[in-house]
Protein backbone atom coordinates (compact mmCIF):
# COMPACT_ATOMS: atom_id res chain seq x y z
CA UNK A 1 -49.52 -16.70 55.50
CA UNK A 2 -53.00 -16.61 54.51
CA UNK A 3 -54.52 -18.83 57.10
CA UNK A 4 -56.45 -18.98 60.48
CA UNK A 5 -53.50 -20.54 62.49
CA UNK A 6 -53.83 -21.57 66.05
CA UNK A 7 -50.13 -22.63 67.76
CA UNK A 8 -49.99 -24.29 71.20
CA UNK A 9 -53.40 -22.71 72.75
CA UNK A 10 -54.07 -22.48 76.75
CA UNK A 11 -56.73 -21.15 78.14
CA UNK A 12 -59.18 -21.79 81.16
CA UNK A 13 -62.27 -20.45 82.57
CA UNK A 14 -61.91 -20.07 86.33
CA UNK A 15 -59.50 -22.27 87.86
CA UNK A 16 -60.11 -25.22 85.10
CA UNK A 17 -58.07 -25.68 82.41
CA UNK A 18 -59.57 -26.64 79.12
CA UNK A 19 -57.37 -25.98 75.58
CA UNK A 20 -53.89 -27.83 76.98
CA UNK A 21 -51.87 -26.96 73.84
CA UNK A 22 -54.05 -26.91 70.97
CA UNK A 23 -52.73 -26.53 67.65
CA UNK A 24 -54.34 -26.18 64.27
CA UNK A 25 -53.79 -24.49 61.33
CA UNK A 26 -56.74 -23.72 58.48
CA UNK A 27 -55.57 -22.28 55.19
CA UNK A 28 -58.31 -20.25 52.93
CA UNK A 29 -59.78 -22.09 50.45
CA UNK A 30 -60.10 -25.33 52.78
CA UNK A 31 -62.92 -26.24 55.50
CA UNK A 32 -61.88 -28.40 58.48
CA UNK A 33 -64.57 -30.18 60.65
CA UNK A 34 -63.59 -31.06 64.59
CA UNK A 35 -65.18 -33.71 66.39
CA UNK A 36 -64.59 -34.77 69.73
CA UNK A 37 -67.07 -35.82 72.88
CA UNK A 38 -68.38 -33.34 75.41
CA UNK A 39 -65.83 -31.48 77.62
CA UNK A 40 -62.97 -31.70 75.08
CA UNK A 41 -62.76 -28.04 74.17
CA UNK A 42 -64.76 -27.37 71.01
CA UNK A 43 -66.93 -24.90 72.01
CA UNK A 44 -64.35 -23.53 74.23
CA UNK A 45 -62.15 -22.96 71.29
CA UNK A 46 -64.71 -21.08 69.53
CA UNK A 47 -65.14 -19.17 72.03
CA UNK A 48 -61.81 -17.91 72.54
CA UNK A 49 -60.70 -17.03 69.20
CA UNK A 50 -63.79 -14.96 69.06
CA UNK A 51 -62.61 -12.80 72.34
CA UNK A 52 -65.07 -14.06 74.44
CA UNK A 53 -64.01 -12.26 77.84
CA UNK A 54 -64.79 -14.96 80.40
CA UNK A 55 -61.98 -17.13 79.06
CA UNK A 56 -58.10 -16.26 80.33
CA UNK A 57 -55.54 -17.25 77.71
CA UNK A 58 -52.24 -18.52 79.65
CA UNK A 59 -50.23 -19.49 76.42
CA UNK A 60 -49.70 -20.19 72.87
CA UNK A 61 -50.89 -17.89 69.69
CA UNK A 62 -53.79 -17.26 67.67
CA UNK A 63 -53.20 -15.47 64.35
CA UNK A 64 -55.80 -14.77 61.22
CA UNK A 65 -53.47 -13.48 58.22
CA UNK A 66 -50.63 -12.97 60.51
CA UNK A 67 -52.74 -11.34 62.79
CA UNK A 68 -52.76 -11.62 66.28
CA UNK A 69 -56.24 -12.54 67.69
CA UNK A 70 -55.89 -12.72 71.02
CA UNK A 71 -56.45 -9.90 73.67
CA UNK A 72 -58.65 -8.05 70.86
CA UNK A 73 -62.39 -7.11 71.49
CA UNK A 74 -64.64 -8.99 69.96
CA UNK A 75 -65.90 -6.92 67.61
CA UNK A 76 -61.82 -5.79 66.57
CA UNK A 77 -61.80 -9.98 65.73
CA UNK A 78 -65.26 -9.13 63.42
CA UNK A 79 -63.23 -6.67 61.53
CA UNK A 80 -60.22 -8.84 60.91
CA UNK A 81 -62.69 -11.25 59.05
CA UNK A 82 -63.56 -13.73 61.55
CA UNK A 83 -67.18 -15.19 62.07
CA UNK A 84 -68.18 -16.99 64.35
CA UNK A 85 -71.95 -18.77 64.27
CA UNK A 86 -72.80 -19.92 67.41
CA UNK A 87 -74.66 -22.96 69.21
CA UNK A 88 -77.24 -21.06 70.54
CA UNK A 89 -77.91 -17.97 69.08
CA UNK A 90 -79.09 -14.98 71.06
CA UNK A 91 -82.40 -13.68 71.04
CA UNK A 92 -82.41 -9.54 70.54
CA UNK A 93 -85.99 -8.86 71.03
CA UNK A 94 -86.71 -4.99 69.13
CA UNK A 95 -83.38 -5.16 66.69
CA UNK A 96 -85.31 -6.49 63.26
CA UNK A 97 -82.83 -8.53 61.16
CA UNK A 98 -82.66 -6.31 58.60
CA UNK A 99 -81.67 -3.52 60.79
CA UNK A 100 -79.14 -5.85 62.79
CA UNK A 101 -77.43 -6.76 59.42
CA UNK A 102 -77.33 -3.55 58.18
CA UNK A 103 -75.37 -2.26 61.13
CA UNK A 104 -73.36 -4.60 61.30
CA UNK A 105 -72.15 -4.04 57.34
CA UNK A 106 -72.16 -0.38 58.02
CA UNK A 107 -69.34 -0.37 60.77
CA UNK A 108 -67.26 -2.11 58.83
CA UNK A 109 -67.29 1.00 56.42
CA UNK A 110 -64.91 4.23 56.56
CA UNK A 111 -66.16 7.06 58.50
CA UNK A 112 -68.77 8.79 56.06
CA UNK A 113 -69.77 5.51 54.52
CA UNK A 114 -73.11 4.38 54.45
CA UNK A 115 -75.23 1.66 53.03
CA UNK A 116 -77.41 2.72 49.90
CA UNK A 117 -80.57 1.00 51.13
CA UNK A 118 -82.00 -0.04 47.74
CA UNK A 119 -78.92 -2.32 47.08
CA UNK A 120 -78.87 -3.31 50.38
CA UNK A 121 -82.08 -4.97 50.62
CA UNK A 122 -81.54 -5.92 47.03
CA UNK A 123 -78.71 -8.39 48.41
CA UNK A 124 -80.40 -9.28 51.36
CA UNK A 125 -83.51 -10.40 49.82
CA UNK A 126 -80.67 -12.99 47.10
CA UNK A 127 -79.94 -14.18 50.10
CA UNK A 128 -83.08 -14.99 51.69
CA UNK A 129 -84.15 -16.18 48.65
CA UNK A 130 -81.12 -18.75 48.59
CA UNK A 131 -81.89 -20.14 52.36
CA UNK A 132 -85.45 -20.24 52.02
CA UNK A 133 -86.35 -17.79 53.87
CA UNK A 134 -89.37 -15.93 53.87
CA UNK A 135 -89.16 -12.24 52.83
CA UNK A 136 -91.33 -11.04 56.25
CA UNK A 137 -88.19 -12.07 58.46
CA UNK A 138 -86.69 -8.84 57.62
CA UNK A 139 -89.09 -7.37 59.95
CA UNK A 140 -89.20 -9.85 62.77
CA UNK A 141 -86.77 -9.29 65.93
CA UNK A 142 -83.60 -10.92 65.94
CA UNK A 143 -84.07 -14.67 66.84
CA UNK A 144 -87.01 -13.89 69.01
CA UNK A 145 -89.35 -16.67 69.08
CA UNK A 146 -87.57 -18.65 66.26
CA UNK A 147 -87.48 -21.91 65.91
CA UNK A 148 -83.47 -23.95 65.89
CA UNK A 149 -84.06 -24.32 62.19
CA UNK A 150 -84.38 -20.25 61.61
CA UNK A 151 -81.77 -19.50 64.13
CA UNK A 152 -79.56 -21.13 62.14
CA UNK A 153 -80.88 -19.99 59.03
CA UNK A 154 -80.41 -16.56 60.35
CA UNK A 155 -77.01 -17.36 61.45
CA UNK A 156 -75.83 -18.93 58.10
CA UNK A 157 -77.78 -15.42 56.57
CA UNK A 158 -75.69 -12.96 58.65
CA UNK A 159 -72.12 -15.09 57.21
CA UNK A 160 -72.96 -14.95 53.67
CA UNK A 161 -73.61 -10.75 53.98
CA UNK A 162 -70.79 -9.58 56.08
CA UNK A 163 -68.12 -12.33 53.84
CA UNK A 164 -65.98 -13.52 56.39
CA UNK A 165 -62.51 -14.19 55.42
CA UNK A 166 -63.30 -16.94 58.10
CA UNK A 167 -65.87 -18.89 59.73
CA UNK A 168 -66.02 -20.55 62.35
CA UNK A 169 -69.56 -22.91 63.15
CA UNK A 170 -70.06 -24.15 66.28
CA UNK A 171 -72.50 -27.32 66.45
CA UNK A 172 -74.55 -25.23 63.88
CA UNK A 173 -76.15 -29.09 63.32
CA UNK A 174 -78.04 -28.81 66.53
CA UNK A 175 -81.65 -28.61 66.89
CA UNK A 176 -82.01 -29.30 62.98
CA UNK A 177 -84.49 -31.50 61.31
CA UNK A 178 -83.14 -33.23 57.97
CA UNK A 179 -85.10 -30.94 55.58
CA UNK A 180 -83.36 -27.70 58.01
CA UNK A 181 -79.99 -29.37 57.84
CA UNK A 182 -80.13 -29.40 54.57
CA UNK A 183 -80.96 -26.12 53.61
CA UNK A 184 -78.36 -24.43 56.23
CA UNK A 185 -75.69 -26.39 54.65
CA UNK A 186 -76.24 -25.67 51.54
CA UNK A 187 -75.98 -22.39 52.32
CA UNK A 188 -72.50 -23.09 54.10
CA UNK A 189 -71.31 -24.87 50.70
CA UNK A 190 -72.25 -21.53 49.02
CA UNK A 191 -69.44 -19.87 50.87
CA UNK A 192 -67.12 -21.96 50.14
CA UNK A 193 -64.23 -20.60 47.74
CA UNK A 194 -60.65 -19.82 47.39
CA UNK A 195 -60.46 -16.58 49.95
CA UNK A 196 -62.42 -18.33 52.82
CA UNK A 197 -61.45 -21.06 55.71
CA UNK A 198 -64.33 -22.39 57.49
CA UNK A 199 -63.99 -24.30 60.85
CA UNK A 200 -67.03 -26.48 61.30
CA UNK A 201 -67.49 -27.83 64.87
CA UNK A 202 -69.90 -30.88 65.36
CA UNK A 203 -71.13 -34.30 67.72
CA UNK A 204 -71.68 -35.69 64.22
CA UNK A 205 -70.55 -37.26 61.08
CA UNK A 206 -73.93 -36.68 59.55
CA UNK A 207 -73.64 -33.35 59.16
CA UNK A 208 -70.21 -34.10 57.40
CA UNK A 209 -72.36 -35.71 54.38
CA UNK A 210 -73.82 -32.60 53.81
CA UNK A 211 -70.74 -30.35 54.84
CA UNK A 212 -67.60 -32.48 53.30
CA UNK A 213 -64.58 -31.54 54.87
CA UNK A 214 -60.87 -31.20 53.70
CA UNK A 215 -59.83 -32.80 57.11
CA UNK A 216 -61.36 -33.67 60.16
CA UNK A 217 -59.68 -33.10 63.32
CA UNK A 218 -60.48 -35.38 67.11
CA UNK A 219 -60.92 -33.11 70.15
CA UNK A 220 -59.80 -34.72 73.31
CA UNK A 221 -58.56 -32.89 76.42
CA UNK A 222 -58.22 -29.77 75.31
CA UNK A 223 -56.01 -30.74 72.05
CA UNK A 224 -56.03 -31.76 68.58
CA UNK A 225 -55.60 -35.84 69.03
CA UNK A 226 -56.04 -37.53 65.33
CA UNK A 227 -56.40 -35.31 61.96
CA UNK A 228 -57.67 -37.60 58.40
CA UNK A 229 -60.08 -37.28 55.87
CA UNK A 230 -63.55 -37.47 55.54
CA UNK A 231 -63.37 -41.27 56.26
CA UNK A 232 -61.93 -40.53 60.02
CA UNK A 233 -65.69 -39.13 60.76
CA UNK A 234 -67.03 -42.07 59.67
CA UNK A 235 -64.38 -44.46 61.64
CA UNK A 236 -65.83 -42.13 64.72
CA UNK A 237 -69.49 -42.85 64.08
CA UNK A 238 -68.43 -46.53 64.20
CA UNK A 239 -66.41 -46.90 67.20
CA UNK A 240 -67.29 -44.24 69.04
CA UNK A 241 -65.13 -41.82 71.33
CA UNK A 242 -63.85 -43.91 73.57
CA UNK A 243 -61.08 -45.40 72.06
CA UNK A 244 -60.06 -41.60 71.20
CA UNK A 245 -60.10 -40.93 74.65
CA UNK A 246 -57.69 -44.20 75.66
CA UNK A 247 -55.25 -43.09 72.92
CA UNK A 248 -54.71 -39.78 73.92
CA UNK A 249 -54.37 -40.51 77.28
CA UNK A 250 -51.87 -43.13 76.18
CA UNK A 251 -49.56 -40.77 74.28
C-alpha cells in the first residue's frame, strides 16, 4: 500500500506517556493537516516517525510503503523517503546551504555516484528562484542568523531538492509574517502531486487557507479524536479546543 500509515502508536518520553493509540493513515497524492492544542502529541508524533532517539515506542506500527519505520536511524527513515521540516530549525554555523544540500543528495546515491556540480546548482538556483530566495544564501551557514521566515524558506528549499515520497511539517506556520507565509506555502503547494503525502501539523486554520487540506485530523491526548474536511478547521477556529477536549474525554 502506497501510503504513510500509522496503526495504534505508543510512545513516551521518560516516564510520561504521550501518543495513547494513535492511528492515521496518509495515502500519496493527498495532504492531511492535524490540529489539536498544546500537549496533545503533534510534535511528538513528528518526532517519532522521524527516529528521534529520546522517544521509547511501547506499541503499535509505523509503516511508509509497507515499510517499517520504527527502530530505524534517522537518517535510514531519510532514505525511505520521509521528510520531516521541523519547528525550529537548527542552526549549523560553517556547513553553507549549498554544501549541506548537496550532501545530503549525494548519500542518497550508489557508491561511486556523485553530483555533477553544474546541474546541481542549476536546480538549486530553480528553486531559489521559486521561494524567493536570494542567490547569496548558497553561501551563508545553515540557518545561522536567519530570520523564522528564511528558516522556513530553507526548510521548504531542502524538501523540494531531496523529493520526499513524504513530508511531514511541523508548525512550519510559526514565526511567519503574512507576506513569509505565503511564499513558504506556495512552495509546499508546488510539491504537491500524485507520488507524495504531506502531513502538515499546525495551531491554525489560517495556514489551512493557504495550505488546503484533503482532511484535517483533531489531536487530543495523544490520539486522533475527529477527522473532516477543510470546514472542521474552520469549526475549530470558532469554538475553540475545548469542546474537543470534553468529547474525547467523554468517549
Amino acid at each position: 500500500m502506497n501510503s504513510l500509515k500509522i496503526d495504534n502508536l505508543q510512545a513516551s518520553i521518560g516516564d510520561k506517556s504521550i501518543l495513547r493509540g494513535l492511528s492515521l493513515e496518509i495515502p500519496k497524492g493527498e495532504v492531511h493537516a492535524i490540529m489539536g492544542p498544546n500537549g496533545s502529541g503533534k510534535s511528538t508524533l513528528a518526532k517519532v516517525l522521524s527516529g528521534h532517539p529520546d522517544y521509547e515506542v511501547s506499541g503499535g506500527t509505523a509503516t511508509l510503503d509497507d515499510d517499517s519505520l520504527l527502530g530505524l536511524e534517522p537518517d535510514e527513515i531519510s532514505r525511505l523517503g520521509l521528510f520531516l521540516a521541523f519547528q525550529y530549525p537548527m542552526e549549523v554555523p560553517g556547513v553553507s546551504i549549498a554544501n549541506f544540500i548537496r550532501a545530503a543528495l549525494n548519500a542518497r546515491l550508489k557508491e561511486g555516484e556523485k553530483i555533477k556540480a553544474v546541474e546541481y546548482y542549476k536546480d538549486l538556483y530553480a528553486h531559489m528562484d521559486d521561494l524567493g530566495m536570494d542567490r547569496k544564501f548558497t553561501s551563508r551557514s545553515l540557518n545561522d542568523g536567519f530570520s523564522g521566515g528564511e528558516k522556513k524558506r530553507c526548510e521548504i528549499l531542502q524538501m523540494s531538492m531531496l523529493s520526499p515520497k513524504y513530508a511531514i511539517l511541523d508548525e512550519t506556520d510559526s514565526g511567519l509574517d503574512i507576506d513569509a507565509l505565503r511564499v513558504v506555502s506556495d512552495g509546499v503547494n508546488r510539491m504537491r502531486n500524485p507520488e507524495r503525502g504531506i502531513l502538515v501539523i499546525t495551531h491554525y486554520q489560517r495556514l489551512l487557507d493557504y495550505i488546503v487540506p484533503d482532511y484535517v485530523h483533531v489531536m487530543s491526548e495523544g490520539k486522533i479524536v475527529r477527522t473532516g474536511g477543510k470546514e472542521l478547521a474552520l469549526e475549530l477556529e470558532d469554538r475553540g479546543y475545548d469542546w474537543i477536549k470534553q468529547e474525547a474525554v467523554a468517549s
